[in-house]
C-alpha atoms as a PDB file:
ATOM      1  CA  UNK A   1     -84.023  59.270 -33.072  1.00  0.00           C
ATOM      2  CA  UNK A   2     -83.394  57.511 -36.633  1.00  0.00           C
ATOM      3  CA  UNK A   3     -86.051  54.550 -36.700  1.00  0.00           C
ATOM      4  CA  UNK A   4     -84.976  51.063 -36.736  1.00  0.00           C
ATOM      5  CA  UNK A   5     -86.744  50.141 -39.318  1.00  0.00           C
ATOM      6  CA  UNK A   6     -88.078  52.767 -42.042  1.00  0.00           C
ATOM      7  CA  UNK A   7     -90.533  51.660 -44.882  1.00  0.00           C
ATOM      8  CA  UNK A   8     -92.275  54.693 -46.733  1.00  0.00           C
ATOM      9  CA  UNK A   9     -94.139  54.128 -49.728  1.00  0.00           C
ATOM     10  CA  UNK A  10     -92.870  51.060 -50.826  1.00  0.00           C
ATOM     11  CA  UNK A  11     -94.326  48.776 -54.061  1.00  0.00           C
ATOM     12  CA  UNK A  12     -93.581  45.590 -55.038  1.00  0.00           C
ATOM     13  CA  UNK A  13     -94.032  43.843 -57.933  1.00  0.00           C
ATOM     14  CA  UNK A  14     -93.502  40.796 -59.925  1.00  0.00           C
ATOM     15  CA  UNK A  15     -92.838  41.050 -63.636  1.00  0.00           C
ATOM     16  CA  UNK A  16     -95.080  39.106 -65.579  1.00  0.00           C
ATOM     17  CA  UNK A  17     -94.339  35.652 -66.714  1.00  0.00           C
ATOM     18  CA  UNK A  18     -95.225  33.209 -69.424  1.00  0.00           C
ATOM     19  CA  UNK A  19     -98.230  31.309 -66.750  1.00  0.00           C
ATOM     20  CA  UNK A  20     -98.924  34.449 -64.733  1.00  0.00           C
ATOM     21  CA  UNK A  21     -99.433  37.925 -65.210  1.00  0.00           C
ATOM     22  CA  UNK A  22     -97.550  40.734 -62.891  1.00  0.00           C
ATOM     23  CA  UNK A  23     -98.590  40.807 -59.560  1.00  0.00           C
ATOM     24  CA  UNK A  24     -98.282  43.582 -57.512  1.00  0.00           C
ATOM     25  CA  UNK A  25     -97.420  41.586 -53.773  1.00  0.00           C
ATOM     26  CA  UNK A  26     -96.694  45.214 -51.742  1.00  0.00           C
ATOM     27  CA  UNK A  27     -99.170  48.243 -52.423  1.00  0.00           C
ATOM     28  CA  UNK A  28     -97.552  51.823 -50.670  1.00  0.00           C
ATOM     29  CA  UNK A  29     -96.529  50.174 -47.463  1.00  0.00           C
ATOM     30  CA  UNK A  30     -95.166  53.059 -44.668  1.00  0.00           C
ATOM     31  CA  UNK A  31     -94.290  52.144 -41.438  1.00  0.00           C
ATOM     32  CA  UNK A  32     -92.279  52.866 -39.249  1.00  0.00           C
ATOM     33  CA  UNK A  33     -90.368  50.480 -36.212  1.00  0.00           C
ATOM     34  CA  UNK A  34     -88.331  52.173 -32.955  1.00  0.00           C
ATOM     35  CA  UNK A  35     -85.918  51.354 -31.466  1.00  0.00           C
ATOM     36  CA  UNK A  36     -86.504  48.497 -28.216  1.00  0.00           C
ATOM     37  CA  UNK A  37     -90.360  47.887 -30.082  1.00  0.00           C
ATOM     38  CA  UNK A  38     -91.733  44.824 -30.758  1.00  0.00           C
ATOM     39  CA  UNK A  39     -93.919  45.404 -33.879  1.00  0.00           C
ATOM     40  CA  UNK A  40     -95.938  42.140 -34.427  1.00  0.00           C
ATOM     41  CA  UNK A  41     -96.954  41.687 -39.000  1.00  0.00           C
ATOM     42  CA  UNK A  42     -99.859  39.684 -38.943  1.00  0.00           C
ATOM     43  CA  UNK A  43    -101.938  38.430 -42.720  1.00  0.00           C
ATOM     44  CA  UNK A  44    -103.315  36.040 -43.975  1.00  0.00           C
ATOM     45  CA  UNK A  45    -100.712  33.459 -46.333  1.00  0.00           C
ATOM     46  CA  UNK A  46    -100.041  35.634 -49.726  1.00  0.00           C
ATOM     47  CA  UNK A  47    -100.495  38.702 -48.479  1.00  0.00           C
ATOM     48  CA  UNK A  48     -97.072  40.609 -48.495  1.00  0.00           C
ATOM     49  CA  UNK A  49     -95.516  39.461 -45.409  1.00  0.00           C
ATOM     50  CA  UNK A  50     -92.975  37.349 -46.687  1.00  0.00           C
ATOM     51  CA  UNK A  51     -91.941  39.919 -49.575  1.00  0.00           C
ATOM     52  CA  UNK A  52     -91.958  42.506 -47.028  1.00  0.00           C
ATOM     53  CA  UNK A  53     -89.456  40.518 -44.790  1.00  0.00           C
ATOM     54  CA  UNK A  54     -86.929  39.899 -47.862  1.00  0.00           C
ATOM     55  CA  UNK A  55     -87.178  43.314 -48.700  1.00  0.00           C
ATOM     56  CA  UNK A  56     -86.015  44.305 -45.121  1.00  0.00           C
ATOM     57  CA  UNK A  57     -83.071  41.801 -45.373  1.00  0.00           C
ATOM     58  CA  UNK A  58     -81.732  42.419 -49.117  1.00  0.00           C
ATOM     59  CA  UNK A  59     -83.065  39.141 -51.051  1.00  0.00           C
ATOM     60  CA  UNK A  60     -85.528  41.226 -52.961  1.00  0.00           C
ATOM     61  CA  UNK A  61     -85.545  45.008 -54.040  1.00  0.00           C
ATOM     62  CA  UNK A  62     -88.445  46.935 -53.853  1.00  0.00           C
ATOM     63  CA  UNK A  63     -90.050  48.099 -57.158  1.00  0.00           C
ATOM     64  CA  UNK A  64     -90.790  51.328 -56.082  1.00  0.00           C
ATOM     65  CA  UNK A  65     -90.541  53.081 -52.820  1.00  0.00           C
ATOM     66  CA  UNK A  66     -87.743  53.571 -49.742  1.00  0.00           C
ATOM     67  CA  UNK A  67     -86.827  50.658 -46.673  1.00  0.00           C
ATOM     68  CA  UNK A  68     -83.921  51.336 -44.434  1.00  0.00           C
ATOM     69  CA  UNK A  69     -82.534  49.473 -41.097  1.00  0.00           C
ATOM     70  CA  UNK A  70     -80.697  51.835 -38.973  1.00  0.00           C
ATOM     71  CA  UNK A  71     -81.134  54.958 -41.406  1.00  0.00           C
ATOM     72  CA  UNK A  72     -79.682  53.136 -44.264  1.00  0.00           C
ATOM     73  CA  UNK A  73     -80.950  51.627 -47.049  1.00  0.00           C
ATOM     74  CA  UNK A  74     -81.501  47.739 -47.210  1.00  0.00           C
ATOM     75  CA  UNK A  75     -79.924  47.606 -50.676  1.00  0.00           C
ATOM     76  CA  UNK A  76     -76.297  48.185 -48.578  1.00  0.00           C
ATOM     77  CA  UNK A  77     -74.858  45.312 -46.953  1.00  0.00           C
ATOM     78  CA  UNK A  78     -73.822  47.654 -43.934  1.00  0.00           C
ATOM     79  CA  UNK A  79     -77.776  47.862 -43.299  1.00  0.00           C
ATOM     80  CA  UNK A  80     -77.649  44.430 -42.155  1.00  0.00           C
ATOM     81  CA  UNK A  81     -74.589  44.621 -39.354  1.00  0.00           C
ATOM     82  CA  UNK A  82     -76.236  43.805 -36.098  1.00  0.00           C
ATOM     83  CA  UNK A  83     -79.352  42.009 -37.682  1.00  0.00           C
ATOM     84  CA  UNK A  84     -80.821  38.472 -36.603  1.00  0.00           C
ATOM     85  CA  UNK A  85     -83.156  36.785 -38.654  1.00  0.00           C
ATOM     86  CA  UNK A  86     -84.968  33.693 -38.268  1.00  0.00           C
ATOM     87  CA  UNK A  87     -87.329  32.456 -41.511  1.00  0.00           C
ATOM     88  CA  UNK A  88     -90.118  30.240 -40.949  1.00  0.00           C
ATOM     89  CA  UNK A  89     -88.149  27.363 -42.810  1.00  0.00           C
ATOM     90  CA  UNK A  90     -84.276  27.788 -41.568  1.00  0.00           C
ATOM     91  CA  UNK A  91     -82.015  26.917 -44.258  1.00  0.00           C
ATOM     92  CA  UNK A  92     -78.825  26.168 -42.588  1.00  0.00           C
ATOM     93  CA  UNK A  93     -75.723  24.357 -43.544  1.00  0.00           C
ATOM     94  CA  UNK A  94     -76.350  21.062 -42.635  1.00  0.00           C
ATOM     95  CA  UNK A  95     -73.002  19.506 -43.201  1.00  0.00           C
ATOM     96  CA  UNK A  96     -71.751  22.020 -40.132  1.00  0.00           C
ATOM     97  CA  UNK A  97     -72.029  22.003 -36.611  1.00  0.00           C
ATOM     98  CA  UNK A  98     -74.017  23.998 -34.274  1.00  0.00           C
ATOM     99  CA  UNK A  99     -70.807  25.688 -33.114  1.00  0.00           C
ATOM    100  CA  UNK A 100     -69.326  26.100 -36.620  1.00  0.00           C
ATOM    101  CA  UNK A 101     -72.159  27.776 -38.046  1.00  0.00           C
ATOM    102  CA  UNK A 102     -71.831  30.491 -35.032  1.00  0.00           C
ATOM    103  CA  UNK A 103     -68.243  31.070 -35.311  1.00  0.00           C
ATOM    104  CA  UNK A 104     -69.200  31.527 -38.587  1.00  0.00           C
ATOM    105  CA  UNK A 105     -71.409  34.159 -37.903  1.00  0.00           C
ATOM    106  CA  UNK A 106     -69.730  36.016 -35.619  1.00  0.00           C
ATOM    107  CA  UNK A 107     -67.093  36.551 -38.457  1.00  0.00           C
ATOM    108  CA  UNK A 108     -69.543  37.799 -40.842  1.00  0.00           C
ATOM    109  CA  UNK A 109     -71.287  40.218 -38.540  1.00  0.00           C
ATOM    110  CA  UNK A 110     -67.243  41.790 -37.272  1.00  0.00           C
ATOM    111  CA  UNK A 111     -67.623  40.578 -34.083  1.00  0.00           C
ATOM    112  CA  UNK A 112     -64.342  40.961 -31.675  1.00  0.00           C
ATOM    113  CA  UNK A 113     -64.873  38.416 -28.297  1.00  0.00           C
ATOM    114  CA  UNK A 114     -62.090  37.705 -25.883  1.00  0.00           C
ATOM    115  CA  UNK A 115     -63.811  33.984 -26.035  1.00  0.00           C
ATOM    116  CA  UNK A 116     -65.967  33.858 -29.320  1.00  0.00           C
ATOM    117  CA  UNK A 117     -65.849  29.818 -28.410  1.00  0.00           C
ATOM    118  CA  UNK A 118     -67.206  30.584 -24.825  1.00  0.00           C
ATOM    119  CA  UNK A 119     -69.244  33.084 -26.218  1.00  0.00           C
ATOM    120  CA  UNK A 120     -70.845  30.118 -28.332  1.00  0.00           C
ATOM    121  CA  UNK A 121     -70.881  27.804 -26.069  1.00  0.00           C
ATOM    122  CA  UNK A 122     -73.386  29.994 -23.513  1.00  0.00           C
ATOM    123  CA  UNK A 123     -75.786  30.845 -25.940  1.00  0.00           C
ATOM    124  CA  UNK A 124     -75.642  27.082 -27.407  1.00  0.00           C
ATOM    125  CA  UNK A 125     -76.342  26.218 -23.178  1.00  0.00           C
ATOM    126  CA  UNK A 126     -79.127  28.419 -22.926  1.00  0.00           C
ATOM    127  CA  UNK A 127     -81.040  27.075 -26.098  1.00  0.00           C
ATOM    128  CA  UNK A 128     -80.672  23.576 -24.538  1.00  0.00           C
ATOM    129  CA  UNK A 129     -78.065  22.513 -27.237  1.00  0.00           C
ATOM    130  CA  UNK A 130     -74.510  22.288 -25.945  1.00  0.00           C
ATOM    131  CA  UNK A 131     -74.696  19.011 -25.880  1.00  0.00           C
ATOM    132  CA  UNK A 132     -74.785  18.426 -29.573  1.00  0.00           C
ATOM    133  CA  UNK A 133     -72.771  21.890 -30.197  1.00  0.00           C
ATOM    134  CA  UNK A 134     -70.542  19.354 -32.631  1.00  0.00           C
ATOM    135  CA  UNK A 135     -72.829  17.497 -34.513  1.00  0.00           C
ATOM    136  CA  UNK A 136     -73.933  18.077 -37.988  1.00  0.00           C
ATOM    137  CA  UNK A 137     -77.032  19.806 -38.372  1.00  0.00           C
ATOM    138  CA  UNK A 138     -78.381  17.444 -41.098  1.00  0.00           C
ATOM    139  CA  UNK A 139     -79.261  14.970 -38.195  1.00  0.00           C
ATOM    140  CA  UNK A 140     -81.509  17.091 -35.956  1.00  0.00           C
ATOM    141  CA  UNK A 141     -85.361  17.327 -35.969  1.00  0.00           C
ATOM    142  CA  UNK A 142     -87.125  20.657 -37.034  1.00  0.00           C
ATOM    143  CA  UNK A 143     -87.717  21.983 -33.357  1.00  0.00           C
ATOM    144  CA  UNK A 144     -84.026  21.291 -33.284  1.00  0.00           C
ATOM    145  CA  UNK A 145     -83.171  23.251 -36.426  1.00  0.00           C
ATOM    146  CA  UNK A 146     -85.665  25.835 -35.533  1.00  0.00           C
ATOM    147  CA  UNK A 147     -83.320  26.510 -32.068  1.00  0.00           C
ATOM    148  CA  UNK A 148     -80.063  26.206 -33.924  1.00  0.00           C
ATOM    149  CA  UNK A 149     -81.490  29.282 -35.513  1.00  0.00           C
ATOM    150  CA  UNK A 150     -82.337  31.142 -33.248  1.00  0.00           C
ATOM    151  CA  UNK A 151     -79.227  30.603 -31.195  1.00  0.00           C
ATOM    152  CA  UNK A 152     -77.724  31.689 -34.832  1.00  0.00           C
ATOM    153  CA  UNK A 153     -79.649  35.308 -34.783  1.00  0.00           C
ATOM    154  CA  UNK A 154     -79.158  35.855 -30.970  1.00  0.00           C
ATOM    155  CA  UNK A 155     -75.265  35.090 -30.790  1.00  0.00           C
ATOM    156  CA  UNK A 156     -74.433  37.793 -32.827  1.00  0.00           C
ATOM    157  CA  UNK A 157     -75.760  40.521 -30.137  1.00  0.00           C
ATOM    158  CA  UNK A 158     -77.962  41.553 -32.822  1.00  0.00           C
ATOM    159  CA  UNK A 159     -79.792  45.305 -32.555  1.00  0.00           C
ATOM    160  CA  UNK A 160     -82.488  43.730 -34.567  1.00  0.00           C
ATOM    161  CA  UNK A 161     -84.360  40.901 -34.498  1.00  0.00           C
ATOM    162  CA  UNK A 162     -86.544  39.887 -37.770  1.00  0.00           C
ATOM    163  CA  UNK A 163     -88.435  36.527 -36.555  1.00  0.00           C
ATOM    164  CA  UNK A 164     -90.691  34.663 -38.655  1.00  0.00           C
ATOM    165  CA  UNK A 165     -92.656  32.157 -37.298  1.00  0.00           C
ATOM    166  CA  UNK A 166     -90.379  32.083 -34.710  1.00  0.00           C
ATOM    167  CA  UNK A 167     -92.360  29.397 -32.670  1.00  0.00           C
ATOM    168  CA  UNK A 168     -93.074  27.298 -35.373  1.00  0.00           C
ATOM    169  CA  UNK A 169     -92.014  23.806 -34.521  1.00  0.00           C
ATOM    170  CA  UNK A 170     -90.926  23.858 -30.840  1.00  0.00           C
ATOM    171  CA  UNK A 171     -92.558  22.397 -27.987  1.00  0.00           C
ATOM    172  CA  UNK A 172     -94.245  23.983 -25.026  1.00  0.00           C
ATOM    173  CA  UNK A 173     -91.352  24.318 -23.795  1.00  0.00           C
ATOM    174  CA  UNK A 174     -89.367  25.490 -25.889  1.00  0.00           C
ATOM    175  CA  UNK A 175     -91.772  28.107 -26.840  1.00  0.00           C
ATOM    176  CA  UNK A 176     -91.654  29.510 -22.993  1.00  0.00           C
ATOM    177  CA  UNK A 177     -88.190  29.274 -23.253  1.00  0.00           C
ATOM    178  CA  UNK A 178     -87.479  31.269 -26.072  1.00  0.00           C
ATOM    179  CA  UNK A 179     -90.569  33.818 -25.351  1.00  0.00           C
ATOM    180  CA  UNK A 180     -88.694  34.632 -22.439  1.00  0.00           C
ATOM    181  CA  UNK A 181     -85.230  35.377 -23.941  1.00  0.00           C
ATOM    182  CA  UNK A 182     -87.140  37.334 -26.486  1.00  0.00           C
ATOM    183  CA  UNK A 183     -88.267  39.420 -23.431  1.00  0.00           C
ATOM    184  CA  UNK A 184     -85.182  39.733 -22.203  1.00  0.00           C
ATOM    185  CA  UNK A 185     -83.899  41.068 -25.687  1.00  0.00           C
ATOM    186  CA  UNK A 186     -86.604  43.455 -25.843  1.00  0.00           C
ATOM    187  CA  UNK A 187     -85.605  44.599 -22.259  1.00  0.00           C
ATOM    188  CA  UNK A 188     -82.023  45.067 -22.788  1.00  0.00           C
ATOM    189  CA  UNK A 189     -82.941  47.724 -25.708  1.00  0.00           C
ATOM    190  CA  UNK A 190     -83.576  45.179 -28.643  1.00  0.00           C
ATOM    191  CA  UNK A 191     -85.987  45.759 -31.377  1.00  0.00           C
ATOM    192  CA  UNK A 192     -88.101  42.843 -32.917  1.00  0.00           C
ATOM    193  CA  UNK A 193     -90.163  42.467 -35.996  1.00  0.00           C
ATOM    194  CA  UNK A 194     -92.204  39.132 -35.999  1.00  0.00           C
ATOM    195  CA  UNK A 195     -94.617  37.402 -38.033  1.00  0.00           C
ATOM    196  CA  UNK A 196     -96.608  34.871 -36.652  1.00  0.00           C
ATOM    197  CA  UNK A 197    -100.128  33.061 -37.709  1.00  0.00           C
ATOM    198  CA  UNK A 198    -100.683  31.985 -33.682  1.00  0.00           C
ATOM    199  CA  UNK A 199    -102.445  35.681 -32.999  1.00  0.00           C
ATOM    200  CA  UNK A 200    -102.196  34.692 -29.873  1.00  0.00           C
ATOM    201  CA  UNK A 201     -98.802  34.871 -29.569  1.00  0.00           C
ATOM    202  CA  UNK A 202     -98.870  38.378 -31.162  1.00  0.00           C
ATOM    203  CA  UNK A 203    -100.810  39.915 -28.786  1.00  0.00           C
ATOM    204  CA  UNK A 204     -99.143  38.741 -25.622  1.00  0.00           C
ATOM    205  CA  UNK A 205     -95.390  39.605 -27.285  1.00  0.00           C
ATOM    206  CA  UNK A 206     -96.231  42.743 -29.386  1.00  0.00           C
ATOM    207  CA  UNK A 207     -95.651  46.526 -28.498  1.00  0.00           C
ATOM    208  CA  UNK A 208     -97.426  47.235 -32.063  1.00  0.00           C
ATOM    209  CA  UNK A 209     -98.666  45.087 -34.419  1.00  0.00           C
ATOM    210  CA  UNK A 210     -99.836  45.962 -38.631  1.00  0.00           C
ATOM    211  CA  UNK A 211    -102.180  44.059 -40.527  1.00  0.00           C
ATOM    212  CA  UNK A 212    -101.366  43.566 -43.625  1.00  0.00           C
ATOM    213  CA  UNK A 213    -103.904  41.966 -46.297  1.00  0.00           C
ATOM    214  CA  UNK A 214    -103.323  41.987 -50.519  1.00  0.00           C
ATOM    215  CA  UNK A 215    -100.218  44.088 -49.909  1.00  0.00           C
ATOM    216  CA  UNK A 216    -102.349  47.270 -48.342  1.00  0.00           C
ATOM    217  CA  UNK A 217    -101.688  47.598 -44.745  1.00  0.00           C
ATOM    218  CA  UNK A 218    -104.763  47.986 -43.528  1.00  0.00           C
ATOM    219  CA  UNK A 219    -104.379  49.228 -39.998  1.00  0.00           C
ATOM    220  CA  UNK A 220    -101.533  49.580 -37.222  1.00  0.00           C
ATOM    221  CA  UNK A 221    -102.639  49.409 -33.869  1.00  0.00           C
ATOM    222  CA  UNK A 222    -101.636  48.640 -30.275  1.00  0.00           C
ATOM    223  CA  UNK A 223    -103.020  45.961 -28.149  1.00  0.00           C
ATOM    224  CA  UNK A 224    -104.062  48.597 -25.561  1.00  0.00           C
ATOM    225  CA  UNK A 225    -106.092  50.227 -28.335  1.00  0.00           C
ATOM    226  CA  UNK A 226    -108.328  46.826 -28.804  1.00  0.00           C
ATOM    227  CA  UNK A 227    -109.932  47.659 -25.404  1.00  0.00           C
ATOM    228  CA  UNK A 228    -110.842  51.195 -26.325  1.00  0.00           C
ATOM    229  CA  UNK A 229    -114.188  50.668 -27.662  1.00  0.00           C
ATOM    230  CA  UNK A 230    -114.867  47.340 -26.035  1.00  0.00           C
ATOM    231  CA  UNK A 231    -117.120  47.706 -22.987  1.00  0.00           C
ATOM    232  CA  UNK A 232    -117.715  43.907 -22.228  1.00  0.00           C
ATOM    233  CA  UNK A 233    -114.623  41.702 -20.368  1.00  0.00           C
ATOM    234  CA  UNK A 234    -114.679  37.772 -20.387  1.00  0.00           C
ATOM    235  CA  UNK A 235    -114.783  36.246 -17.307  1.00  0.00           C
ATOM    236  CA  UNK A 236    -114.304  32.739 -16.682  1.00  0.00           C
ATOM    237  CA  UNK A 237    -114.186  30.689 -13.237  1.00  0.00           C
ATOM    238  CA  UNK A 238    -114.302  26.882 -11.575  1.00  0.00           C
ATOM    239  CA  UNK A 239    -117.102  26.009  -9.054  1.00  0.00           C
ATOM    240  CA  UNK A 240    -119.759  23.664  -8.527  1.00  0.00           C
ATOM    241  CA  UNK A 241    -122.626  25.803  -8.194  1.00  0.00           C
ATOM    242  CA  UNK A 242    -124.252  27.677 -11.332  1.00  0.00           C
ATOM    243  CA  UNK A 243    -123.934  31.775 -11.183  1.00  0.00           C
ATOM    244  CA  UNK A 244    -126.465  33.570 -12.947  1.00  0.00           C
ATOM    245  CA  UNK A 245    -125.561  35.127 -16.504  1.00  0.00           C
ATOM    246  CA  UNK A 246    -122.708  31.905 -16.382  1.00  0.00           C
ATOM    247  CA  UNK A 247    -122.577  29.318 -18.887  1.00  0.00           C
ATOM    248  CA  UNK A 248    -121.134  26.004 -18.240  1.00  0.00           C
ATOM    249  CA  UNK A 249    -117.795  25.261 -20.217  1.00  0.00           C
ATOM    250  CA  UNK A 250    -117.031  22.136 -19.196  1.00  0.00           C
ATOM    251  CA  UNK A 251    -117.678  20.357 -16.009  1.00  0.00           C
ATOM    252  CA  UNK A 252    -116.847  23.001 -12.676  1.00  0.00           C
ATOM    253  CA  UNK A 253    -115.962  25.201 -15.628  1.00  0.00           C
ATOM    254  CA  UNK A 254    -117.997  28.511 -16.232  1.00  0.00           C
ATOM    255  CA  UNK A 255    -117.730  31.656 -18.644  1.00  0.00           C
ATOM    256  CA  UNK A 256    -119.790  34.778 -19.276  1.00  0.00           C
ATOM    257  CA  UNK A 257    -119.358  38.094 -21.509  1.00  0.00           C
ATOM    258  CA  UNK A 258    -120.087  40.769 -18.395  1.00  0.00           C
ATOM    259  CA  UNK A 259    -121.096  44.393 -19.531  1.00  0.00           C
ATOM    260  CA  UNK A 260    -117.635  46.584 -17.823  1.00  0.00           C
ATOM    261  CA  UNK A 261    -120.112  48.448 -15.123  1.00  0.00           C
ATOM    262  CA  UNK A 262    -121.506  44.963 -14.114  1.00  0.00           C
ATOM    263  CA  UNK A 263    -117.773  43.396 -13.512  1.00  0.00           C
ATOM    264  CA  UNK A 264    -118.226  43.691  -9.405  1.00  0.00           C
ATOM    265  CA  UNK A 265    -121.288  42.679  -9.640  1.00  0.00           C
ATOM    266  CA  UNK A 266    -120.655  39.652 -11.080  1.00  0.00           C
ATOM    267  CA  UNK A 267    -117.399  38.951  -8.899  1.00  0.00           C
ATOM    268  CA  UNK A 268    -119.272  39.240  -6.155  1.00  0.00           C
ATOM    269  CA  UNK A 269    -122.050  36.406  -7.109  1.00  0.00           C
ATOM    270  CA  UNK A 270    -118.928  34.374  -7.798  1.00  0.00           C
ATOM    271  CA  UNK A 271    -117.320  34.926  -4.497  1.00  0.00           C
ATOM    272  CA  UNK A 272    -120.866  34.119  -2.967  1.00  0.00           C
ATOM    273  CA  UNK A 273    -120.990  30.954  -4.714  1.00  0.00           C
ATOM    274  CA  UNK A 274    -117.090  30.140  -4.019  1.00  0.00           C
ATOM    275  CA  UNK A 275    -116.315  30.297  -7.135  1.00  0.00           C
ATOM    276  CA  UNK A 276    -112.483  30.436  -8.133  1.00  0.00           C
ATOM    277  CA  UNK A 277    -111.996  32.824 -11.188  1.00  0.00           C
ATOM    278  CA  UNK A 278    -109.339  32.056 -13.737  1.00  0.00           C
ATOM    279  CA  UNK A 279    -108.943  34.174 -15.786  1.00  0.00           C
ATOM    280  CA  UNK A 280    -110.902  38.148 -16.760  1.00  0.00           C
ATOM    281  CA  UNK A 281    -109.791  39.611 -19.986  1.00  0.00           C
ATOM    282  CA  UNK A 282    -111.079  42.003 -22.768  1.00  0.00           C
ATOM    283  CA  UNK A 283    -113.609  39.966 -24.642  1.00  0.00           C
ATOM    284  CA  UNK A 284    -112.073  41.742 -28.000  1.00  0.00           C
ATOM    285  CA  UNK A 285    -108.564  39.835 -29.037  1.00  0.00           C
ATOM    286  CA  UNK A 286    -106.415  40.109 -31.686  1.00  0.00           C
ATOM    287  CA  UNK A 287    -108.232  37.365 -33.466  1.00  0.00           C
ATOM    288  CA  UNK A 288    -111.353  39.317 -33.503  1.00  0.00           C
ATOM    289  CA  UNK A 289    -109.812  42.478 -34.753  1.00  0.00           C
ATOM    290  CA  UNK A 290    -107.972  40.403 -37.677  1.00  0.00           C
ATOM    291  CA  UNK A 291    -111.145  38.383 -38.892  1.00  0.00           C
ATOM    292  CA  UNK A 292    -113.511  42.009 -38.593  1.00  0.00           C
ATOM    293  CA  UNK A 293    -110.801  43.642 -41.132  1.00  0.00           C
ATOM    294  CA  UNK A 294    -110.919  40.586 -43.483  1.00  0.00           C
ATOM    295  CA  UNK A 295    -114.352  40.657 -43.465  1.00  0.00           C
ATOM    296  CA  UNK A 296    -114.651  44.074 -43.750  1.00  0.00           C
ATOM    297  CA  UNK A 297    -112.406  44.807 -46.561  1.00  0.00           C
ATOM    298  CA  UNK A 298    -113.967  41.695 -48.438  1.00  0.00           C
ATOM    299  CA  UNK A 299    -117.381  43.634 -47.950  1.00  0.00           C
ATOM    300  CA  UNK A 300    -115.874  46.506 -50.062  1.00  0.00           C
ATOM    301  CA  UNK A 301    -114.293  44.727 -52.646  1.00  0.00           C
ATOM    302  CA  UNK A 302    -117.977  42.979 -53.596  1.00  0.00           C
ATOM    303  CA  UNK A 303    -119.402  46.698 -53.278  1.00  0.00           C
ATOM    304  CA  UNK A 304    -116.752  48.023 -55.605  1.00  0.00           C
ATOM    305  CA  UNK A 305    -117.474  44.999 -57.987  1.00  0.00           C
ATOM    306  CA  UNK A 306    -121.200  45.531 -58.076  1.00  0.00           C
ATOM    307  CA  UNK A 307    -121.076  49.583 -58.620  1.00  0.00           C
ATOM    308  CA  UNK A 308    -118.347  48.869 -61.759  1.00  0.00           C
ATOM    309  CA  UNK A 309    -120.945  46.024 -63.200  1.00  0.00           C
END
C-alpha cells in the first residue's frame, strides 16, 4: 500500500542572506506515514518542524530530496486533494463568515454534496459554532479562530489531517472535544500528522511519533516501545495512612516509583491501608525520552568540539 505520506532523503536549505549565512533547517529526513496512523513530530522551536510541515503542503520546496502525499509529489497541486491542515497561527479570511469560508472550501477541494449548506452547518454544530456560522471571523477570540479551523480542515472529508498545535488556544473543553473527533477520524480510516509542544498530548494521541532536533531526526519510536526497557511503574493513590516506600504528594495524596516485580506487593500494602489508587503508569513518558535525546545529542556535539580543538 502507497504511504500517505513519503519523505526520503529530504534537505532543506536557506540561501544565504546579507545578515545571515545559509542555514541548512532539514538534514536527510526519511519517513514514512500509513495510512489511518497518527504519527506525532515532536522538537524543540527551530528545529525543522515547521519547514517540514510547509514542505508537506507546497509553501516551500525542498532543496534536495523526495516528499509525496498519496504517492505524488507535494510540488503538484493534486497532492493536496483530500488534505486538512490546521497551522499553529490560522490565517483565515476574516472579512468572511464561518459558513462562507467552508463553502469555500468545499469548492476548492471538488467536493459534490446533495446539501453542501447542511453539510456545513453539522460540522459548524459539532465544533460548537452554528450559532455564529454568519458572522465575520475578524470578531472572534483565538480559541474561536482556532475551531473555525479546524471545522475548515474536517469539512472537507479530508484523507489527511496535518495539525499543528492543534490544541493551542482552546479550553478544556474544547480540547476533549476536539481530541475526540480526532479519534473518531483516526477510526473511520483517517491519517494524522501533528505537532504539538504539550508531550503529553502526543503520547496519549500518537500511533508513532519522530523526534526531530537541528533538522536530523533523531529517532522514531512508538509509545509502546518507551516501556520496553523500563522496569519501574509510577503508582500514585489517596489515603490517610502512610504506606511504606510512599511519599506524600499533597495532603491524602501519595506516589512511589515501584520496581515491576514489586507492583502486587505494593497494591496489596495499599489495599491494607485502604488506600484508593489513581492512577499506575510507566514511570518513562514521552517527556523523559525527549529531554534524554536533547541531552544526549548535546553531549556529542561538546565531544565532537573538543576532539576537533
Amino acid at each position: 500500500m502507497t504511504p500517505v505520506i513519503c519523505i526520503d532523503g529530504m534537505f532543506k536549505t536557506y540561501p544565504r542572506t546579507w545578515s545571515a549565512p545559509a542555514f541548512e533547517a532539514v538534514r536527510d529526513l526519511s519517513l514514512t506515514v500509513d495510512q489511518g496512523e497518527v504519527f506525532g513530530f515532536i522538537g524543540p522551536n527551530g528545529a525543522g518542524k515547521s519547514t517540514t510541515i510547509k514542505i508537506l503542503t507546497g509553501v516551500l520546496q525542498p532543496s534536495r530530496g523526495r516528499a509525496e502525499l498519496f504517492g505524488k509529489d507535494v510540488s503538484r497541486p493534486e497532492a493536496r486533494i483530500g488534505l486538512g491542515y490546521v497551522p499553529e497561527n490560522p490565517s483565515l479570511y476574516d472579512y468572511l463568515s464561518p459558513l462562507e469560508l467552508l463553502a469555500m472550501a468545499l469548492s476548492i477541494h471538488r467536493l459534490k454534496l446533495a446539501d453542501p449548506r447542511g453539510h456545513c452547518m453539522r460540522w459548524l454544530e459539532r465544533f460548537d459554532l452554528a450559532g455564529v456560522a454568519n458572522k465575520r471571523i475578524r470578531s472572534f477570540s483565538k480559541g474561536m479562530v482556532q475551531r473555525v479551523a479546524l471545522v475548515h480542515a474536517m469539512a472537507i472529508q479530508p484523507k489527511l489531517l496535518i495539525l499543528d498545535e492543534p490544541l493551542s488556544g482552546l479550553d478544556p473543553l474544547g480540547r476533549k472535544e476536539v481530541v475526540e473527533i480526532l479519534g473518531e477520524f483516526r477510526s473511520s480510516g483517517g491519517t494524522i500528522f501533528l505537532t504539538s509542544h504539550v508531550l503529553h498530548d502526543v503520547e496519549q494521541l500518537a500511533d508513532r511519533f519522530g523526534l526531530i532536533h537541528r533538522g536530523e531526526l533523531l529517532t522514531v519510536q512508538a509509545p509502546g516501545d518507551l516501556l520496553h526497557d523500563e522496569q519501574t511503574v509510577t503508582v500514585r493513590s489517596s489515603g490517610v495512612s502512610a504506606v511504606p516506600g510512599f511519599l506524600a504528594e499533597t495532603e491524602g495524596r501519595w506516589r512511589a516509583d515501584i520496581r515491576r516485580d514489586q507492583l502486587w506487593a505494593s497494591l496489596d500494602l495499599l489495599q491494607q491501608a485502604r488506600h484508593t489508587i489513581l492512577e499506575i503508569r510507566p514511570s518513562l513518558t514521552l517527556e523523559d525520552v525527549f529531554f534524554r535525546h536533547l541531552a544526549s545529542t548535546h553531549s556529542a556535539t561538546q565531544e565532537n568540539a573538543e576532539s576537533q580543538s
